[in-house]
N, C-alpha and C. Protein backbone atom coordinates (compact mmCIF):
# COMPACT_ATOMS: atom_id res chain seq x y z
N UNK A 1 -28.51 -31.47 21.86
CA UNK A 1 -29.40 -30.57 21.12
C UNK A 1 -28.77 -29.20 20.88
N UNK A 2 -27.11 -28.78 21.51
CA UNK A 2 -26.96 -27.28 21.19
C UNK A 2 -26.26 -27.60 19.94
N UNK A 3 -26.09 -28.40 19.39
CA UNK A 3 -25.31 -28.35 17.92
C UNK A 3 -26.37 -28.03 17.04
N UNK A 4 -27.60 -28.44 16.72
CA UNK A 4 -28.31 -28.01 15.67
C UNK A 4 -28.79 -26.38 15.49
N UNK A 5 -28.91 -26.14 16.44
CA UNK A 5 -28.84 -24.33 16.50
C UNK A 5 -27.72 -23.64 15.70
N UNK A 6 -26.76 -24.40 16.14
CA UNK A 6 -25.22 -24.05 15.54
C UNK A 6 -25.25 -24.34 14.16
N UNK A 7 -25.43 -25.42 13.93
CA UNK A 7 -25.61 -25.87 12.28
C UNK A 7 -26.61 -25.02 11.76
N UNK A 8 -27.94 -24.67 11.98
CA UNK A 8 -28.92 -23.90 11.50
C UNK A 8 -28.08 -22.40 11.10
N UNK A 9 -27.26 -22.02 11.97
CA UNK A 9 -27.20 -20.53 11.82
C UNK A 9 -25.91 -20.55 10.97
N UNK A 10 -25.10 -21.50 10.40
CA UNK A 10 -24.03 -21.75 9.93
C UNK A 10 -24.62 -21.73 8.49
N UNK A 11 -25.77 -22.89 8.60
CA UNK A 11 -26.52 -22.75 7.19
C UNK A 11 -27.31 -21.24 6.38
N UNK A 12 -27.66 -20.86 7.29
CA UNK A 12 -28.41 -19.21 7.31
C UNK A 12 -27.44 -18.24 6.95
N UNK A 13 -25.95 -18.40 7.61
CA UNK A 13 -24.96 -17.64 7.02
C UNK A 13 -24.51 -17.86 5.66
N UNK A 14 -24.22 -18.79 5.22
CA UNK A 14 -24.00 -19.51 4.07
C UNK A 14 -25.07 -19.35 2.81
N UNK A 15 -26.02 -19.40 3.28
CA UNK A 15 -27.26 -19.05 2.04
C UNK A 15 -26.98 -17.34 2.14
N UNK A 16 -26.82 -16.88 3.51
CA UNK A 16 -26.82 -15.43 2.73
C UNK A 16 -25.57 -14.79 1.85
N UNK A 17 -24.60 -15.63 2.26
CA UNK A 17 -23.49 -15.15 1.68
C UNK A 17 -23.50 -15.44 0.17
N UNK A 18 -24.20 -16.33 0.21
CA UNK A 18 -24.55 -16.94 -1.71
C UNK A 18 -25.48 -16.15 -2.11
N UNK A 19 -26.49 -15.64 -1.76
CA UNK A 19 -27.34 -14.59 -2.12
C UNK A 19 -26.83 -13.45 -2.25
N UNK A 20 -25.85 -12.32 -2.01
CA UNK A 20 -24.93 -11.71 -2.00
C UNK A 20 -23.77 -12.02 -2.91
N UNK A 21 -23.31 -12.55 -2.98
CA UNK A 21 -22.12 -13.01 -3.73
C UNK A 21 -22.85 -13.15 -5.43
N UNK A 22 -23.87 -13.63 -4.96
CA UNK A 22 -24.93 -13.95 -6.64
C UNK A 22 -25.54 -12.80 -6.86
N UNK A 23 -25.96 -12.14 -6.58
CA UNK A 23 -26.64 -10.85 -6.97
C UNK A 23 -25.22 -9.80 -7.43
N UNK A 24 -24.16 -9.77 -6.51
CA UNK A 24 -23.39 -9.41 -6.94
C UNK A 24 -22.15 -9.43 -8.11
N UNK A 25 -22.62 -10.39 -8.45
CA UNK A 25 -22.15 -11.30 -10.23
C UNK A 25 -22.97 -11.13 -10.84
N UNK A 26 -23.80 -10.88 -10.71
CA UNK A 26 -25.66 -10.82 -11.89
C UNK A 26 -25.12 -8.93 -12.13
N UNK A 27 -25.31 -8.41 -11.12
CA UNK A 27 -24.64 -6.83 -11.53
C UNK A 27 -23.63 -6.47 -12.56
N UNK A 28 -22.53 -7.23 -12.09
CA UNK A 28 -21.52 -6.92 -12.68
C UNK A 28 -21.46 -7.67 -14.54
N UNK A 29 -22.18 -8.70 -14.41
CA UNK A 29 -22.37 -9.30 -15.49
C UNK A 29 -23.09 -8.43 -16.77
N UNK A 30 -23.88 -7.79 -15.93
CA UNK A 30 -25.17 -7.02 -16.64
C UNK A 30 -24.13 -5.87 -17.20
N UNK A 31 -23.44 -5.14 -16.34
CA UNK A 31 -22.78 -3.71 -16.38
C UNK A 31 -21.89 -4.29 -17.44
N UNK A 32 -21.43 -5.00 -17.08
CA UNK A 32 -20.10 -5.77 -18.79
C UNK A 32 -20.64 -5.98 -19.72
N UNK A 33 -21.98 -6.93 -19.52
CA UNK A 33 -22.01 -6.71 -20.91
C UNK A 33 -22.73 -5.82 -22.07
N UNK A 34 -23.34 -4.65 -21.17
CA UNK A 34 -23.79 -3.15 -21.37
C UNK A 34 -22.63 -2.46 -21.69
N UNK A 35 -21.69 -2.68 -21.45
CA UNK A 35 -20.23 -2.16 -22.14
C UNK A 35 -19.69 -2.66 -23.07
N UNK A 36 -19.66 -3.75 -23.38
CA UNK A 36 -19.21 -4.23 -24.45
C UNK A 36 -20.21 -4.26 -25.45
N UNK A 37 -21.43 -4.55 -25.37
CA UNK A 37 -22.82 -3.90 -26.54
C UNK A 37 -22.39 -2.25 -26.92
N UNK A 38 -22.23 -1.43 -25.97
CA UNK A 38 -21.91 0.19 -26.62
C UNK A 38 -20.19 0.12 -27.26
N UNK A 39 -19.04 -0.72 -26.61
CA UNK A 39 -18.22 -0.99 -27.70
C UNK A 39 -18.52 -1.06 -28.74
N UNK A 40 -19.18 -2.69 -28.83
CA UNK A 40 -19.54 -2.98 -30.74
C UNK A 40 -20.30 -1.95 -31.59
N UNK A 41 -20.96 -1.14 -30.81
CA UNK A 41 -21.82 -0.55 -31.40
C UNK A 41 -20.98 0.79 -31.93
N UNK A 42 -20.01 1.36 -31.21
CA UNK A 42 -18.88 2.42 -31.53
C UNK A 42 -18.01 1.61 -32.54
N UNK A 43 -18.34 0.58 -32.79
CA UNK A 43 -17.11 -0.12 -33.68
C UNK A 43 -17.51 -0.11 -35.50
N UNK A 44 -19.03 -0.85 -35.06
CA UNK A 44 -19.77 -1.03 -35.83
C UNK A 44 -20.21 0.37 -36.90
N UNK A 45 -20.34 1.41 -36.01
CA UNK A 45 -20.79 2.90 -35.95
C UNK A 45 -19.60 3.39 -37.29
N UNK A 46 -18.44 3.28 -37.01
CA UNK A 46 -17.13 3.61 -37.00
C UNK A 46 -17.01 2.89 -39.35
């Protein structure tokens, strides 16, 4: 029975690290492509 404790908290690490890792791509995704919309728009402008 001490392995499933082990597995539980292995799993718990793992979901958080994907929750993190994903929020942190959703950011950066957002911030790019909020930069490249005010590019086109300086292009377009132009």
């Amino acid at each position: 029975m001490r392995r499933k404790p082990d597995l539980l908290w292995v799993l718990v690490v793992v979901f958080s690290l994907g929750m993190v890792t994903t929020g942190y791509t959703q950011s950066q995704w957002q911030s790019g492509s909020a930069t490249s919309a005010v590019a086109e728009t300086d292009i377009s402008a132009r």
